[in-house]
Protein backbone atom coordinates (compact mmCIF):
# COMPACT_ATOMS: atom_id res chain seq x y z
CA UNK A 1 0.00 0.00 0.00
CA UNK A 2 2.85 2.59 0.88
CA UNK A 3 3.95 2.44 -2.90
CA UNK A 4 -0.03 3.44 -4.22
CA UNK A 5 0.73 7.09 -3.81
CA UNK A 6 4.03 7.16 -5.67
CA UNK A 7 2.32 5.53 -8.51
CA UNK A 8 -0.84 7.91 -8.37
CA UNK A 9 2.08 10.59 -8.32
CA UNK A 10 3.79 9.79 -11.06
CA UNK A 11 0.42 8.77 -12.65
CA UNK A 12 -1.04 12.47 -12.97
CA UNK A 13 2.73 13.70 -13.77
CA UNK A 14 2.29 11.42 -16.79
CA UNK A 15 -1.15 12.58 -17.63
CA UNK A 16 -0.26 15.92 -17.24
CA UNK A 17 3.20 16.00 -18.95
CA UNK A 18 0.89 14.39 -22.29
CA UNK A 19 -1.73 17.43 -21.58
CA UNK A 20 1.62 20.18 -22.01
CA UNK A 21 3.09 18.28 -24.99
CA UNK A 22 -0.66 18.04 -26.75
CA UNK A 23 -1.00 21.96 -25.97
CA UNK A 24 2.28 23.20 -26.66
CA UNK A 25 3.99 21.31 -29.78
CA UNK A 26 1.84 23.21 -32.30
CA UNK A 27 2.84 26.48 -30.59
CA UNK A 28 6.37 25.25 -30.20
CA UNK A 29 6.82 24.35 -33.91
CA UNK A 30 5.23 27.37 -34.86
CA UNK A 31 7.95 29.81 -33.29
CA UNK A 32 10.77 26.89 -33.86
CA UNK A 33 9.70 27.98 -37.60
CA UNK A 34 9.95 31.51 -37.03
CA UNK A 35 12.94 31.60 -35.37
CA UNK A 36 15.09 28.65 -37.22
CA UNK A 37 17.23 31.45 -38.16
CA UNK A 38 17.68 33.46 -35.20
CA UNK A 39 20.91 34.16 -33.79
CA UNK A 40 22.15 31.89 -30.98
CA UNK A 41 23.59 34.09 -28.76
CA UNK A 42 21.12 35.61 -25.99
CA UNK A 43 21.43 38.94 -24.74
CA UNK A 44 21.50 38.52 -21.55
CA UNK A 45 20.18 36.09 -18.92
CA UNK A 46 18.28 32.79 -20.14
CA UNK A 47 17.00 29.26 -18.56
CA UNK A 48 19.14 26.48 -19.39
CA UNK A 49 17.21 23.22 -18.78
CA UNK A 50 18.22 19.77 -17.56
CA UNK A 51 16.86 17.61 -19.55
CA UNK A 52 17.80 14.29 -18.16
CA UNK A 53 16.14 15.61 -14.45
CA UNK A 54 13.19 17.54 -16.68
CA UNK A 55 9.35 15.26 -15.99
CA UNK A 56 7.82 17.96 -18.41
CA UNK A 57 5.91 19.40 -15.54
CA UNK A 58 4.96 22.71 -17.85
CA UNK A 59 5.15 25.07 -14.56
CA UNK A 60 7.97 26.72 -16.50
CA UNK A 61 5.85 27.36 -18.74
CA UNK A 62 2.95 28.85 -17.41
CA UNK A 63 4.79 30.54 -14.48
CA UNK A 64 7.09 32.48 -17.15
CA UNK A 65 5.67 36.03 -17.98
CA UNK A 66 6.96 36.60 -20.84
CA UNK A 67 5.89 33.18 -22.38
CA UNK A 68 7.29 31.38 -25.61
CA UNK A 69 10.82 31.24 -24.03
CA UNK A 70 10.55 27.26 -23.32
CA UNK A 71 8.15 25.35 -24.61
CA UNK A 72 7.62 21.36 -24.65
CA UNK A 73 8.44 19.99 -28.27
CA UNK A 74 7.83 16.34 -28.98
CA UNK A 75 7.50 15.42 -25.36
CA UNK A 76 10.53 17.42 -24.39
CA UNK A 77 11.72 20.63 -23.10
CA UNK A 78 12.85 23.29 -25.40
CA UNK A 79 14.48 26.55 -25.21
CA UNK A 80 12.64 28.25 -28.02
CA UNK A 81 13.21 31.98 -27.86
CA UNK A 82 16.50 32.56 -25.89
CA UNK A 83 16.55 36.47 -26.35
CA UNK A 84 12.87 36.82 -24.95
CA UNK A 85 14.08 36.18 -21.51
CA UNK A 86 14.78 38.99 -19.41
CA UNK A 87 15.43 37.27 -15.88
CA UNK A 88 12.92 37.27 -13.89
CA UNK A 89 13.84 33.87 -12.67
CA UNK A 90 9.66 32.18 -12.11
CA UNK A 91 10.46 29.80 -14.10
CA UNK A 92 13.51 28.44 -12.12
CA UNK A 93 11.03 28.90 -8.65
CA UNK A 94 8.37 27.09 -9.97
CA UNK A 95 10.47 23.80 -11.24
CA UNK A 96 9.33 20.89 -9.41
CA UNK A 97 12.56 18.93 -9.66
CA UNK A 98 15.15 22.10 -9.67
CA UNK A 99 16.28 21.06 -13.21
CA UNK A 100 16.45 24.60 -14.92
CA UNK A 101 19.38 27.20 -13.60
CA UNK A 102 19.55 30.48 -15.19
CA UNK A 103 22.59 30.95 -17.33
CA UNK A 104 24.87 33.67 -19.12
CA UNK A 105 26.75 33.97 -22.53
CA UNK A 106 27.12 30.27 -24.55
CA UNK A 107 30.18 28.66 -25.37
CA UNK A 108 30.77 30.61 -28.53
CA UNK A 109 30.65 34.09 -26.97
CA UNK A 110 31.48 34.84 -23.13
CA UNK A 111 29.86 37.81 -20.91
CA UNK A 112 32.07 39.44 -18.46
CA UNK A 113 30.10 39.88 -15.00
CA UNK A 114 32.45 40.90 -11.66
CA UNK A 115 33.36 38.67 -9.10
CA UNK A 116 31.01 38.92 -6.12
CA UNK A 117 30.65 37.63 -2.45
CA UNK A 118 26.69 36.64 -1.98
CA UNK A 119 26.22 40.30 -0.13
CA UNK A 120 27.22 41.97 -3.85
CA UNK A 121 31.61 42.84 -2.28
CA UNK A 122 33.90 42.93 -4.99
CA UNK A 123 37.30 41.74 -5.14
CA UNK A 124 38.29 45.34 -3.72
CA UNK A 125 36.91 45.07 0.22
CA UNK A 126 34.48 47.55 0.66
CA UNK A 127 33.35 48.19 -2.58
CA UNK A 128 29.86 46.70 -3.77
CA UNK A 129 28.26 46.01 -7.26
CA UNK A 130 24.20 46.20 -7.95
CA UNK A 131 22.07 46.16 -10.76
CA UNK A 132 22.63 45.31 -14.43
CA UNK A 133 26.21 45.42 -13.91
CA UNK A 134 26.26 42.03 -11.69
CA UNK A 135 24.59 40.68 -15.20
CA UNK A 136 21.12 40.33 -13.64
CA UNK A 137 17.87 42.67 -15.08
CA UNK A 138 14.82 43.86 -14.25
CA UNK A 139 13.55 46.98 -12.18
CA UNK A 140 12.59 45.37 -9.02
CA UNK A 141 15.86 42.90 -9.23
CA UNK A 142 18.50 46.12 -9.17
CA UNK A 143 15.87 47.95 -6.10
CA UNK A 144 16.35 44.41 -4.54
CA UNK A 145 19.87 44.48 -4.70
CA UNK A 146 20.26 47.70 -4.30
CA UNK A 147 18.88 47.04 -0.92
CA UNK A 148 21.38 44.59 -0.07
CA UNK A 149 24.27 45.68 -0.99
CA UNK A 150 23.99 49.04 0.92
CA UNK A 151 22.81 46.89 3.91
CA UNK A 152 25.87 44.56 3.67
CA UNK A 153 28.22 48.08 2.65
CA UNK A 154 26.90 49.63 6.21
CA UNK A 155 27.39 46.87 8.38
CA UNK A 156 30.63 47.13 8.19
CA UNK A 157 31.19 50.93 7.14
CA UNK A 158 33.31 52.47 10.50
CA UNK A 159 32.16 55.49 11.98
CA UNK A 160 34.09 58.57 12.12
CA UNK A 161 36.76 59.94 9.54
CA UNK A 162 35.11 60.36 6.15
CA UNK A 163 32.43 62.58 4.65
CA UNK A 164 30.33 59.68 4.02
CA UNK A 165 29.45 56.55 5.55
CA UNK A 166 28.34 55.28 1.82
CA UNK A 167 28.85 56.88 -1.45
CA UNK A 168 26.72 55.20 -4.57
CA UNK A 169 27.63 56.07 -8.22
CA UNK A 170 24.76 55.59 -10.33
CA UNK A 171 21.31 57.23 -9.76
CA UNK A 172 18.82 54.03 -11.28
CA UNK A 173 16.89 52.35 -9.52
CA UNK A 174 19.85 50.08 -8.21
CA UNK A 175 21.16 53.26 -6.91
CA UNK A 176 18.02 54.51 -5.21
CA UNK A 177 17.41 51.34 -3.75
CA UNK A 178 20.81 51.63 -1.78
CA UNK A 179 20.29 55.15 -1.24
CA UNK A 180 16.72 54.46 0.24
CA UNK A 181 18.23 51.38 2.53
CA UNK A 182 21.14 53.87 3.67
CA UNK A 183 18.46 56.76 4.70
CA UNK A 184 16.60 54.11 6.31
CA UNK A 185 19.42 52.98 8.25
CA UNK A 186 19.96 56.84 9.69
CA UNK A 187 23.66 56.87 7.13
CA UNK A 188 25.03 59.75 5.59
CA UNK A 189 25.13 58.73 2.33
CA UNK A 190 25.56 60.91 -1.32
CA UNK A 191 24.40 59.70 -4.72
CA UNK A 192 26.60 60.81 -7.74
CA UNK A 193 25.27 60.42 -11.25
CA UNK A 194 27.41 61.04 -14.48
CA UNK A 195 24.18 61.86 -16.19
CA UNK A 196 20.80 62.69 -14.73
CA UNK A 197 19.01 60.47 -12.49
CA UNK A 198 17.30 57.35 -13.59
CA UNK A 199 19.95 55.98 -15.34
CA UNK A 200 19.47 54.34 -18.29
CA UNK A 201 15.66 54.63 -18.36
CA UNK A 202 16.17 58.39 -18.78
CA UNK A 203 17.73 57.02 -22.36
CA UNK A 204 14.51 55.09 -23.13
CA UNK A 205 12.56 56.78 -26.24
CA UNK A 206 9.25 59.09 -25.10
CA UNK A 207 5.81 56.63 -23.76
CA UNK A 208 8.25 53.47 -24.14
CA UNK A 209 6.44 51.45 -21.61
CA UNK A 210 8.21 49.41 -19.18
CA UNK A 211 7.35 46.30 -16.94
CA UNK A 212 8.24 45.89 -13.42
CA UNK A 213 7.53 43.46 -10.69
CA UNK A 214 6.55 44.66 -7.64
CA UNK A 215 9.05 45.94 -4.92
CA UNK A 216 9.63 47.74 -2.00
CA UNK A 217 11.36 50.74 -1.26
CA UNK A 218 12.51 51.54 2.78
CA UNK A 219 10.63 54.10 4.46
CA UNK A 220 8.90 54.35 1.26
CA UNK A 221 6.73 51.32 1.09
CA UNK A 222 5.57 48.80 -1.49
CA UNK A 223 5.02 49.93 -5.16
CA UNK A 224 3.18 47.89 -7.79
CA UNK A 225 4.00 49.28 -11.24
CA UNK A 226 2.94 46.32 -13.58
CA UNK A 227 2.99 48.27 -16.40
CA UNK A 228 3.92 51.86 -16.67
CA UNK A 229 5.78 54.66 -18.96
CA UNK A 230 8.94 55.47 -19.00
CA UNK A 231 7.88 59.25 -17.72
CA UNK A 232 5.22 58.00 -14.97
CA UNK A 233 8.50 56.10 -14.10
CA UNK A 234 10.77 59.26 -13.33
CA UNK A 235 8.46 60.98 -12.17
CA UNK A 236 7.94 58.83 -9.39
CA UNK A 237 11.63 58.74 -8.91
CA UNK A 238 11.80 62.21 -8.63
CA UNK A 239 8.79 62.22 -6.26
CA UNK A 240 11.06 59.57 -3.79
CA UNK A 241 14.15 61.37 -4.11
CA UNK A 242 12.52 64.92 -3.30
CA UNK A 243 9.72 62.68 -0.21
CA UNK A 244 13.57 61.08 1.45
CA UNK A 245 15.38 64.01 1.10
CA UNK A 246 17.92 61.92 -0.54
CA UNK A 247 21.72 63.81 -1.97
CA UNK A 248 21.45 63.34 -5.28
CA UNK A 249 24.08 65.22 -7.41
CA UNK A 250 23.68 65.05 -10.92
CA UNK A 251 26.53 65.71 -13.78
CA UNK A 252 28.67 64.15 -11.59
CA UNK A 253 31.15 61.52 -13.31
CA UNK A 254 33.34 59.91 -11.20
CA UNK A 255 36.77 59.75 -12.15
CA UNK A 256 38.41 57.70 -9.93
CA UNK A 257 37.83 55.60 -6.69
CA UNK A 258 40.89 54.61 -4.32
CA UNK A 259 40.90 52.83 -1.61
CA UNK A 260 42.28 54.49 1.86
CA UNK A 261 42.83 53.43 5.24
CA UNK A 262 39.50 54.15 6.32
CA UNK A 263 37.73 53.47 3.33
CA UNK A 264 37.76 55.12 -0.01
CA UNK A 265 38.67 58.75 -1.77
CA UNK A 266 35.91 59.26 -5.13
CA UNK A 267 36.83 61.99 -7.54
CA UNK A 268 34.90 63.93 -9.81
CA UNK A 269 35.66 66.94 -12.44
CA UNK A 270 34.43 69.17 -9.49
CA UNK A 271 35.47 67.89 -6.12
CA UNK A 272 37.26 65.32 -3.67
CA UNK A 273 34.86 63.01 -1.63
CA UNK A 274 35.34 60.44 1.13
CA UNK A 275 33.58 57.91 1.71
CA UNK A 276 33.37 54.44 4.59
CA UNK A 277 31.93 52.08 1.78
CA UNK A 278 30.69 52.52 -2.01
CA UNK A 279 28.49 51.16 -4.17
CA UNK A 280 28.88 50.94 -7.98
CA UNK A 281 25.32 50.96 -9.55
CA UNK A 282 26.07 52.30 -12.97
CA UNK A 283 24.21 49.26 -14.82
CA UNK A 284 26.22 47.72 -17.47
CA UNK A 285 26.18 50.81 -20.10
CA UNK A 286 29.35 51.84 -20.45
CA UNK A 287 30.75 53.64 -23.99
CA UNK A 288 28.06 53.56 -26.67
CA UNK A 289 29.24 50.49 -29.30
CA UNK A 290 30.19 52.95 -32.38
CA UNK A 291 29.56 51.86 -36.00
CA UNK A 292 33.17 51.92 -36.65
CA UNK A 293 32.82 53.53 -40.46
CA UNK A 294 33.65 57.45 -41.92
CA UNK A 295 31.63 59.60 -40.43
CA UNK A 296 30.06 57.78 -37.28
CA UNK A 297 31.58 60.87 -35.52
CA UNK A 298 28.82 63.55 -37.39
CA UNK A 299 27.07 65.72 -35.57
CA UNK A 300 23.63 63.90 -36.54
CA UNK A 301 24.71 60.63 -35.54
CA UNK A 302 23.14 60.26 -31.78
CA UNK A 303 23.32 57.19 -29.67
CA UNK A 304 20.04 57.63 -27.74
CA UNK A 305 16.61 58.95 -28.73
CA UNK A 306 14.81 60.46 -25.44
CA UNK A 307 11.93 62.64 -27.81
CA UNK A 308 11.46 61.22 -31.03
CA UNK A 309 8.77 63.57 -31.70
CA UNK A 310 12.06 66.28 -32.07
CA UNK A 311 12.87 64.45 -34.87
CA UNK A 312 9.37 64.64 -37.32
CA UNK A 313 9.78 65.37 -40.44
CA UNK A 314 13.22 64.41 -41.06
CA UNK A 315 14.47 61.27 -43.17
CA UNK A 316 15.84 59.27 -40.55
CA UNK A 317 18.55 55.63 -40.74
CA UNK A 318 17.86 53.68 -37.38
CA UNK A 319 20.96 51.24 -37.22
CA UNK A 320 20.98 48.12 -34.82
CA UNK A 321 18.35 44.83 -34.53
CA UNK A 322 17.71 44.86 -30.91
CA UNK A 323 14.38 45.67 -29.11
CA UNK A 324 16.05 49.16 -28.89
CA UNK A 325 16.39 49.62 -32.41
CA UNK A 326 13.28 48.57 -33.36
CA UNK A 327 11.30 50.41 -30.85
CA UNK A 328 13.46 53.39 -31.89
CA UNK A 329 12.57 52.55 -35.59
CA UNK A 330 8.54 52.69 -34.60
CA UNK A 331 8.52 55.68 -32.38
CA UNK A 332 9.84 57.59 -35.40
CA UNK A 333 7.39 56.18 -37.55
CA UNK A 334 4.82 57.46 -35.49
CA UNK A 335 5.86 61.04 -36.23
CA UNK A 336 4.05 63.20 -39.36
CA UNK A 337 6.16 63.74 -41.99
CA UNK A 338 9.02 61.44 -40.76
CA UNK A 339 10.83 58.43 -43.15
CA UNK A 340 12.34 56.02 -41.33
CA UNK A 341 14.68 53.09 -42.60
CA UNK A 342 15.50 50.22 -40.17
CA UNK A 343 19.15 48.67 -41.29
CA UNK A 344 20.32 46.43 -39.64
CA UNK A 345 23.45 43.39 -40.71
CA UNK A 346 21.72 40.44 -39.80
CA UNK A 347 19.65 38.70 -41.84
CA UNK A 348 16.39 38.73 -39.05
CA UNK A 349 15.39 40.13 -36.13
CA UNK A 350 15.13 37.19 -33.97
CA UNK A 351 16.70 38.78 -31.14
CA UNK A 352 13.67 41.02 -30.61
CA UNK A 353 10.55 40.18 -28.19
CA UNK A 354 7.66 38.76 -29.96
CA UNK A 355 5.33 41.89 -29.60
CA UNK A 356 7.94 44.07 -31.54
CA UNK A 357 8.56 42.01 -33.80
CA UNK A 358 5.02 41.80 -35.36
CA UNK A 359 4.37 45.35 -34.62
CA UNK A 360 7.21 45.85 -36.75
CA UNK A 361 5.80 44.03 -39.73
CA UNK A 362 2.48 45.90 -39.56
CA UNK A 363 4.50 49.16 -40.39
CA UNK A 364 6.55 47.84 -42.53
CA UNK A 365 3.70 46.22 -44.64
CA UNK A 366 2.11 49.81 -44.05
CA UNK A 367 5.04 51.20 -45.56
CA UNK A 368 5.31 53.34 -42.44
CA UNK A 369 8.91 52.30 -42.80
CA UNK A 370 11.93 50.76 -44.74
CA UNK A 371 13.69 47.75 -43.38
CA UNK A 372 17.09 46.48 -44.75
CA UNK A 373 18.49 43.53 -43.52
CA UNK A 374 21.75 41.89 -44.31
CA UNK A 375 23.00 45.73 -44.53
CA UNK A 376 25.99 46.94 -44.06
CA UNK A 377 27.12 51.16 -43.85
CA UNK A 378 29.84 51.54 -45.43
CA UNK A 379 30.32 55.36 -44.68
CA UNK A 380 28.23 58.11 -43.48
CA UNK A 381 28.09 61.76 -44.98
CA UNK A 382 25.93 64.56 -43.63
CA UNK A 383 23.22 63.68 -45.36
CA UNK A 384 23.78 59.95 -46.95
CA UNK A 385 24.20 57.02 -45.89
CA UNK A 386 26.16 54.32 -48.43
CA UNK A 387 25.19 50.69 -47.72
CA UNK A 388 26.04 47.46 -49.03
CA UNK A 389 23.54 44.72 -48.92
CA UNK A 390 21.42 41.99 -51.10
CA UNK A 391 21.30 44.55 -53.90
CA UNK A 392 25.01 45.46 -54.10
CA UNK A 393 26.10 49.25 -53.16
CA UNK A 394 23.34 51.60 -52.66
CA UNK A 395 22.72 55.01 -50.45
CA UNK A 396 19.96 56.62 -49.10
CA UNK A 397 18.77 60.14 -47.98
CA UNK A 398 19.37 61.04 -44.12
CA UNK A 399 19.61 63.87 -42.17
CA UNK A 400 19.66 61.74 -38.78
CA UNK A 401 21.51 58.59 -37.55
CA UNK A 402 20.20 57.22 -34.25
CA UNK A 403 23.01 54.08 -33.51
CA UNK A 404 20.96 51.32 -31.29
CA UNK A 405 24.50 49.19 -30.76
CA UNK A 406 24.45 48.67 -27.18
CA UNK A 407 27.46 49.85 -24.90
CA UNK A 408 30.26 48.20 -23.68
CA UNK A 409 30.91 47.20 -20.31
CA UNK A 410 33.64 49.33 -18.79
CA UNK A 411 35.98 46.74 -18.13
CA UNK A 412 39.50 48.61 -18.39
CA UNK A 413 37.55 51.09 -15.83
CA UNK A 414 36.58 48.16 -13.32
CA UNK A 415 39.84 46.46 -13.60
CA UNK A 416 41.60 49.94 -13.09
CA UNK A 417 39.85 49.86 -9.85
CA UNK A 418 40.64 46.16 -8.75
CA UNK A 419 38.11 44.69 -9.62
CA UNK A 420 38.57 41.23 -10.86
CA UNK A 421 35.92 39.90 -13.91
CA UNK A 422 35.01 36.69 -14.79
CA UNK A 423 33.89 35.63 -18.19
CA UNK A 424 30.70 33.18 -18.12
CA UNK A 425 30.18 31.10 -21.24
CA UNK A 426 26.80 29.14 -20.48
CA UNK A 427 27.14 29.44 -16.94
CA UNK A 428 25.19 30.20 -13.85
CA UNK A 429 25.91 33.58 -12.19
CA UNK A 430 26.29 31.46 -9.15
C-alpha cells in the first residue's frame, strides 16, 4: 500500500506531462519555424534546462511572464526563444525537480560579469556592485539588490573619519534602492550620477512602456508598477528622491575611486569626496558600441533617442536589430512627416521580443517604414548614408543617424579599480 501514492504521483505527472506536450507542440513548432534562423547568442540572462532531471511538468511554462521562451516539443523541453528572456527567474522557482538554472553567454561568446561575495563585495573590500552590472535585469531585481548591498556596505562601514558613511555612483533604480536602505538605516550617504538620475531609463525613447515586478522601497513602502511609462516612471523617482530628502548630485562623473585606510577617496571633475563604503550601480552601459565607419563621428549621428517627436519630419537611418532599435525605428514612424529606414546586418530580427517584432511588420507592410536587412554602412556623410547589402552598393537620404548598438561594459575602468571579472560562457551567475 505505501507504494499506491508514488504511482498515483507519477500517474497524474504522466497525464499531465501528455496534456503540455498536446498543448504546446503546435505552438512550439510554430515559433521553432519563425525563429530557425535566429541568432544563438542571448542577450542577456536565459533558462538552461536539464533535460535528463526535466518530468515535463509545464510550470515553467505557465509561471514564465513573458511566455514562448521554453516550450515542450515532442515530449521534451525546449528553449525556443533565448533572447525573450529577461530574468525574472519564475520559471527556475516554480520547477518541481530544480532542473532549470539560469545561465549567461554560450560557449561561442562569453559575458564578463564581476566577481562577487553573496552580499554583492567585490574583489576590492568595501566596494559593492548592484544592478545590471552584476549581469542580472529587471527593475525590481537592481531595487532588490540595491537594498542589499547598501545593507551589507553599512554593516561594516566604520564610523568617524570620512564625509560619508556610503557613497553610490549611479542614480537608477539600483542606486536609489541603496540610497533608500542607507536613509533608512539613519547613514550619511551621497548619490553621484554622471548623467541625470534614472539611469538608463532616462535614455529610453518618449511613452516606451516598461514592466516591473513589484518591490519595496525603505521608508517608502511597497510599489506595484505592472505596467507603466517610461515618464510615470521618473516621475515617481523624482517624487522619492525629493519625499527622502535623498543627496542626489547630478553631472557628476566619477573619475576615480581609491581605496584608503578608512575606506575610499571618489573623484569627480568638481570635487574630492570620502567615503566608509561605495556602491557601484552604474548598470552595465558603459561607452556607446560605435559603428566603426567614416563619419560615425557627425554631428547627426546620436546614440540615444529620449523625444522622437524632435525628430518629425526628417528622413531618418535607425541602425541596430535589438528591441532598442526597433522600438526606436517605430517611435519615429509614429511622427508626421518622418521616413524612417531600419538597417540592420543580420539577416532577421530574432533577437527582438515577440510583440515588436510583429508590430514591426504591420508598419513595414504599411510602408510606415523601410527595413534592410543583411545591410551593411559603409560610410556616413551629412546627409547619406552608403550601404552594401542583397542589392550590391546603394545610399539613401538622411539627415539623422540614431546608432541602437548597445554599450560596452567598462571593463578597463573596473579592472583599473581592482576589480577582478570573470567571463561566463553558459554558466550560472552562481
Amino acid at each position: 500500500m505505501s507504494d499506491l501514492p508514488t504511482i498515483g504521483l507519477l500517474s497524474s505527472v504522466a497525464v499531465f506531462a501528455a496534456a503540455a506536450a498536446l498543448q504546446g507542440t503546435a505552438r512550439a513548432r510554430r515559433i521553432a519555424a519563425e525563429l530557425a534562423a535566429q541568432p544563438a547568442t542571448p542577450p542577456s540572462l536565459y533558462p538552461k534546462i536539464n533535460r535528463e532531471a526535466c518530468i515535463c511538468s509545464g510550470a515553467c511554462i505557465d509561471a514564465c511572464p513573458e511566455r514562448e521562451v521554453i516550450a515542450i516539443v515532442a515530449g521534451r523541453p525546449q528553449l525556443v526563444r533565448a533572447s525573450a528572456c529577461v530574468g525574472h527567474s519564475d520559471c527556475l522557482r516554480s520547477c518541481p525537480v530544480s532542473a532549470i538554472e539560469l545561465v549567461l553567454g554560450t560557449p561561442e561568446r562569453g559575458v564578463e560579469v564581476p566577481v562577487i561575495s553573496s552580499s554583492f563585495e567585490t574583489t576590492v573590500p568595501g566596494l559593492y556592485v548592484a544592478g545590471e552590472l552584476t549581469g542580472i535585469g529587471l527593475i525590481h531585481n537592481a531595487v532588490e539588490q540595491g537594498k542589499q548591498a547598501a545593507r551589507a556596505a553599512l554593516a561594516s562601514a566604520g564610523a568617524h573619519g570620512c564625509d560619508h558613511d556610503l557613497l553610490i555612483v549611479g542614480a537608477g533604480p539600483a542606486g536609489l534602492g541603496a540610497a533608500l536602505e542607507a536613509k533608512h538605516r539613519g547613514a550619511r550617504s551621497v548619490v553621484l550620477e554622471k548623467g541625470e538620475f534614472g539611469g538608463a531609463i532616462k535614455s529610453y525613447p518618449r511613452q516606451k512602456i516598461v514592466m516591473s515586478a513589484p518591490f519595496e522601497l525603505p521608508g517608502i513602502g511597497k510599489l506595484r508598477l505592472r505596467r507603466t511609462s517610461k515618464e510615470a516612471l521618473l516621475e515617481l523617482f523624482a517624487e522619492v528622491i525629493t519625499r527622502a530628502q535623498l543627496e542626489v548630485v547630478e553631472r557628476a562623473e566619477v573619475t576615480a575611486i581609491t581605496a584608503t585606510s578608512g575606506g575610499f577617496r571618489v573623484v569627480t571633475a568638481a570635487r574630492t569626496l570620502t567615503a566608509h563604503r561605495v556602491v557601484l550601480a552604474i548598470g552595465r552601459r558603459g561607452a556607446p558600441r560605435r559603428l566603426g565607419v567614416p563619419g560615425d563621428a557627425l554631428a547627426h549621428v546620436i546614440y540615444s533617442l529620449p523625444d522622437p517627436a524632435a525628430y518629425a519630419g526628417q528622413r531618418v537611418a535607425v541602425v541596430g536589430g535589438g528591441d532598442s532599435a526597433v522600438e526606436a525605428a517605430l517611435a519615429l514612424a509614429q511622427q508626421p512627416g518622418t521616413k524612417v529606414t531600419l538597417v540592420h546586418r543580420g539577416a532577421d530580427l530574432g533577437r527582438c521580443k515577440p510583440d515588436n517584432q510583429r508590430a514591426l511588420a504591420l508598419a513595414v507592410q504599411r510602408g510606415a517604414l523601410v527595413l534592410a536587412l543583411a545591410t551593411t554602412i559603409r560610410k556616413l556623410t551629412s546627409d547619406r548614408l552608403e550601404l552594401a547589402g542583397p542589392a550590391g552598393l546603394t545610399s539613401i537620404a538622411a539627415s539623422l543617424v540614431v546608432c541602437c548598438l548597445g554599450a560596452e561594459l567598462p571593463s578597463r575602468w573596473l579592472r583599473s579599480l581592482g576589480i577582478q571579472l570573470r567571463e561566463l560562457r553558459g554558466q550560472p551567475l552562481c
